[in-house]
Structures are given as C-alpha cells and as structure tokens.
Protein backbone atom coordinates (compact mmCIF):
# COMPACT_ATOMS: atom_id res chain seq x y z
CA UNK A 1 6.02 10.33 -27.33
CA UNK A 2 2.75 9.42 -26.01
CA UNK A 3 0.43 6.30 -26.79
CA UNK A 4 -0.97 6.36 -30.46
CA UNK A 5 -4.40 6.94 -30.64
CA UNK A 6 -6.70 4.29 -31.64
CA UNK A 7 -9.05 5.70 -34.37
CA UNK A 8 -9.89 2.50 -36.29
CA UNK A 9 -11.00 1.19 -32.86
CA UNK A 10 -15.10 0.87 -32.29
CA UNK A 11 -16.18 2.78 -29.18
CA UNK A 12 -17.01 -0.66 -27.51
CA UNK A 13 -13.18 -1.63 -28.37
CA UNK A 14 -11.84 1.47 -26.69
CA UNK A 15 -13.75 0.98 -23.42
CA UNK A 16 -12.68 -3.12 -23.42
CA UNK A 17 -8.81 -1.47 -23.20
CA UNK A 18 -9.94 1.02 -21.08
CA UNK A 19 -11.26 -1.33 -18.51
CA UNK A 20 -8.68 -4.25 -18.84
CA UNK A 21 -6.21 -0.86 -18.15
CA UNK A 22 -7.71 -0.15 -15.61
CA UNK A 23 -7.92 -3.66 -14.18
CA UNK A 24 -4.08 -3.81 -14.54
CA UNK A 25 -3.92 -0.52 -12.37
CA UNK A 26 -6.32 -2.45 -9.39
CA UNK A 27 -9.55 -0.09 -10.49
CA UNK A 28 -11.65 -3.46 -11.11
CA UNK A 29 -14.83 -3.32 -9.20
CA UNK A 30 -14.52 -3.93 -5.87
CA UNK A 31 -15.12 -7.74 -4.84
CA UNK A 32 -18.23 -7.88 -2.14
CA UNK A 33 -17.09 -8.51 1.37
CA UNK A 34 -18.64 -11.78 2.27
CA UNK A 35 -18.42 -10.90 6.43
CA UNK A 36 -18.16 -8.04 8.49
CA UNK A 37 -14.57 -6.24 8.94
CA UNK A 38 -14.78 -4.98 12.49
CA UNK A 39 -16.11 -8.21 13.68
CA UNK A 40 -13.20 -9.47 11.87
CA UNK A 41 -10.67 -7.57 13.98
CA UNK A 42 -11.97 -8.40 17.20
CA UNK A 43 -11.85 -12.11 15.93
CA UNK A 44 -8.49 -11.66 14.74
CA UNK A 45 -7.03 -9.95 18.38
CA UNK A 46 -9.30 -12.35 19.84
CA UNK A 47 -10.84 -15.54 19.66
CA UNK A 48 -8.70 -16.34 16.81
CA UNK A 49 -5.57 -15.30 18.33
CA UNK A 50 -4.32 -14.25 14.44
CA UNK A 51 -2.32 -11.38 16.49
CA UNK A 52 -0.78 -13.52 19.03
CA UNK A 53 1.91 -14.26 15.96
CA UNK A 54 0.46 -11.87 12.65
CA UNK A 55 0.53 -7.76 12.76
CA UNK A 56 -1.62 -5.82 11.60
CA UNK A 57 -0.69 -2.12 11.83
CA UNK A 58 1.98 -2.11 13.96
CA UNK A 59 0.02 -4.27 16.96
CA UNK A 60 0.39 -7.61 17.59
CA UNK A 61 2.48 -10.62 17.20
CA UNK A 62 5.91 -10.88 14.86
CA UNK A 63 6.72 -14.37 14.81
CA UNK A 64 4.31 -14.61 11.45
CA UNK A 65 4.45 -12.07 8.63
CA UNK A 66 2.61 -8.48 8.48
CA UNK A 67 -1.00 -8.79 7.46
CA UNK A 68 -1.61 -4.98 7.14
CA UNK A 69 -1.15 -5.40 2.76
CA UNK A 70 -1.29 -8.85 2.82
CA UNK A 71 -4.65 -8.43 0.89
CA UNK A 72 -3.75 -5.83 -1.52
CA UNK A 73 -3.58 -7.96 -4.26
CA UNK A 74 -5.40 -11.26 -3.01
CA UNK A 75 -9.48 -12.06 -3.12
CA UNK A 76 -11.19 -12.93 -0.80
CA UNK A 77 -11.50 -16.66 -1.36
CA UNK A 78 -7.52 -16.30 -1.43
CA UNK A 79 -7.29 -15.16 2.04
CA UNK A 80 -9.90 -17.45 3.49
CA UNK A 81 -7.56 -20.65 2.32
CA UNK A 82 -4.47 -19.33 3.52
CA UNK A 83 -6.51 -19.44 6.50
CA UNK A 84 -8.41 -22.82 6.47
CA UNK A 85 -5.60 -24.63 4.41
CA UNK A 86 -2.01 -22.57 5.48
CA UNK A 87 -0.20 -25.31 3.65
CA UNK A 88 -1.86 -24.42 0.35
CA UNK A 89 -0.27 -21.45 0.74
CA UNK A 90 3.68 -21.21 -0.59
CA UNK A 91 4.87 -18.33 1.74
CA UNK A 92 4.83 -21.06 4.35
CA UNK A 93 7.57 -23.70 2.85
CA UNK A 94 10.87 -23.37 4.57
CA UNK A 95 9.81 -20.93 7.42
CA UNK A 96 10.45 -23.42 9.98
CA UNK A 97 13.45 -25.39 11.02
CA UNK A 98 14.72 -26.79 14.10
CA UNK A 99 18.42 -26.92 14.43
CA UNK A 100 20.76 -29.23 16.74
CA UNK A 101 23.72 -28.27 17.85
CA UNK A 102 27.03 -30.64 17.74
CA UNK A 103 26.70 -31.08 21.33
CA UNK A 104 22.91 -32.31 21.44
CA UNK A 105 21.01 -28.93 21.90
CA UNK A 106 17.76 -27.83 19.78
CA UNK A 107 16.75 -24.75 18.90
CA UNK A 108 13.40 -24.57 16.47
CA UNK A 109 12.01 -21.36 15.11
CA UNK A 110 11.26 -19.30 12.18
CA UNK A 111 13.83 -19.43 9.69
CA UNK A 112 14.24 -15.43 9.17
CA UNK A 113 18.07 -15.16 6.73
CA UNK A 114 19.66 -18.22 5.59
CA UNK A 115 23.02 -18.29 3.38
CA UNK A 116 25.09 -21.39 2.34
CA UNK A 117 27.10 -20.77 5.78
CA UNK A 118 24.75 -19.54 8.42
CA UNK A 119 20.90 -19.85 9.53
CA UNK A 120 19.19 -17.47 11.92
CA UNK A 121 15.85 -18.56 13.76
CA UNK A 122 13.86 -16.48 15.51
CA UNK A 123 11.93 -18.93 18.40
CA UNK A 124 8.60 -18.61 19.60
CA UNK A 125 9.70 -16.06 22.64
CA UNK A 126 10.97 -13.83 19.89
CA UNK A 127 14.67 -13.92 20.63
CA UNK A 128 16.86 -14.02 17.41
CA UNK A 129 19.16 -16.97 17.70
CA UNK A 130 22.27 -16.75 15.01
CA UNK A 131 24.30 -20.55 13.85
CA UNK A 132 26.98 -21.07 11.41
CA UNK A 133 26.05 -24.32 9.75
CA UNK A 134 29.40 -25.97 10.24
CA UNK A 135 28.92 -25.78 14.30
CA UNK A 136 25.38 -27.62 13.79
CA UNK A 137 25.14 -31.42 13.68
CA UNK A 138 21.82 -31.11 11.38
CA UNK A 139 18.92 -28.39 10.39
CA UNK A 140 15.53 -29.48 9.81
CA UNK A 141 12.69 -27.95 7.90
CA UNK A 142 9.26 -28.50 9.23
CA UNK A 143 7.25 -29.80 6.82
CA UNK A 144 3.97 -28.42 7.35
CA UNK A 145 2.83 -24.90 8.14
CA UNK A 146 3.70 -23.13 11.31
CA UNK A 147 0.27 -21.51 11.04
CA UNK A 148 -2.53 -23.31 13.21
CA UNK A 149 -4.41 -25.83 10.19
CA UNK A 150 -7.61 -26.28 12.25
CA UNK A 151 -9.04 -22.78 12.02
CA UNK A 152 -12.22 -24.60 9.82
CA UNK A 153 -12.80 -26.16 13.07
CA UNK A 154 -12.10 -23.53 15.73
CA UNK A 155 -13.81 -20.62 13.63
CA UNK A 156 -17.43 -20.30 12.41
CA UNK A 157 -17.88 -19.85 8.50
CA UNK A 158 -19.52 -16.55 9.46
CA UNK A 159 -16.22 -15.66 11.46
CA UNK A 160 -14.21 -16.81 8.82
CA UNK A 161 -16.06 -14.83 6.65
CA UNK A 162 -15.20 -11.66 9.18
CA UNK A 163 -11.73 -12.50 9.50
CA UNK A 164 -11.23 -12.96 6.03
CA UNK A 165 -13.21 -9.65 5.08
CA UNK A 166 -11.27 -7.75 7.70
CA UNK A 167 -8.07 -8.69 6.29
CA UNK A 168 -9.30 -7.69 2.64
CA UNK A 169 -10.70 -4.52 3.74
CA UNK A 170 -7.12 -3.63 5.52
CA UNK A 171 -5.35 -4.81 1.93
CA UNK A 172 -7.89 -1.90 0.36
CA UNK A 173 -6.97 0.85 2.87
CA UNK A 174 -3.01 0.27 2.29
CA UNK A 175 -3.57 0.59 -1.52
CA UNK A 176 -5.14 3.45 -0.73
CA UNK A 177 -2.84 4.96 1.47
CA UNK A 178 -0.12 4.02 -0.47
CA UNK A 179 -1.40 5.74 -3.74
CA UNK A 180 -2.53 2.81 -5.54
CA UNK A 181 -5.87 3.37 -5.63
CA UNK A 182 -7.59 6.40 -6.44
C-alpha cells in the first residue's frame, strides 16, 4: 500500500511536505561554504597538524576519530566549534584516561573498549595497550579534550573558515558516494 494521496491539500501545502521530505532525506539547499576547501586540506595536513591524529580518507593520523563523514550531517558553524571549543563537543568525554598499575606504572591514552572488567588504551605512539581493572591501582579520565583547545589562536578565522569548509565539503562527497545524496 502506498502513501494516500493528499487531494484536500492546497498546492502550496503539498510543496511545504514536499520540501520538509526532502529536508529529512538531506536534499535541503546546500549551506554556503564560508572558506576555501583545498586551502582547507593543506591546512589540515599542514599548519594545523589536524592529520597528525584525525584521517581523512585513509591518510593521516588514528589516535583521533575519522573525519572523512564527520560532516555529513553537521553545518558548518558545527564543525568550526568542535574545532575552536573541542570540549563543547560530547564525542570527546571519556576518550582519555591514564591508568596506574599496582606496582606504580602509568600508561595514558585513548580509551578505545572499556567493559566493567577491562580497559584498553591506545597511547600516543599508537600501540594498543590491554588492562584488566582488578590488576590496576586506579584509572583516570581526563577531563578536558584530548584535541588541541587553542586552534582560535594558532589558526586565522580565514583558515578556520578553510578548515572548516574542507571538512564540510568531504561530509558532502561521502553522502554522495554513499548514495545519500542524489
């Protein structure tokens, strides 16, 4: 059985569900890119360092999470305060712990699977470092962002603006590619 069809509906009410449809599917207008994208990437795998921890399709750094969709479904003014303000943004909250060992030892990383018995960081080098929580003497959550907070300060508002509208215009191309988007 397929939708009913709306014949007491004015023409202006049909295109309002139309569009808010459409919105629903992610065919709203497309939101203006306040910088340039390809400056953007050479910010991000340079001056910014963004890869030296973030990847974006399949280069760069794996200590932070993926960036290639991050934008799918976030604006622009979205990305560019998980940028300036990281600890506005919840993904961060619990990502980083340090963990001492009965006999004195620490270990701090990215928290990466956790279970009422057993924590597994992954340190800055990248090595994968497994603990049962009864052989630790305590486990610590950082409580601020592992992510870099003065990028306001290290960053231009124009680069910003690039990093941020690279970022968005990657989120576009994986909706894309992913048959999202038409």
């Amino acid at each position: 059985m397929g939708m009913p069809a709306f014949h007491s509906f004015s023409p202006a009410k049909v295109q309002a569900v139309v569009s808010y449809l459409r919105v629903l599917q992610g065919h709203e207008k497309a939101e203006q890119l306040p910088g340039n994208p390809d400056r953007g990437k050479a910010i991000f795998f340079g001056k910014g360092d963004c890869s030296s921890c973030h990847m974006v399709q399949g280069q760069g750094g794996f200590i932070g999470p993926d960036l290639s969709a991050y934008s799918s479904n976030r604006s622009v003014k979205e990305v560019l305060s998980a940028i300036v303000d990281p600890a506005t943004n919840s993904d961060w909250k619990r990502k980083a712990a340090t963990a001492t060992t009965r006999d004195g030892a620490t270990v701090s990383g990215s928290v990466r699977n956790e279970d009422n018995f057993s924590v597994q960081l992954q340190t800055a080098d990248g090595a994968f470092r497994f603990f049962s929580k009864s052989d630790l003497q305590s486990l610590e959550y950082q409580d601020h962002p592992v992510m870099p907070v003065d990028y306001a300060q290290k960053l231009s508002h124009g680069e910003l603006d690039d990093v941020a509208s690279y970022l968005v215009s990657l989120g576009r191309t994986s909706k894309r590619v992913s048959g999202k988007e038409e």
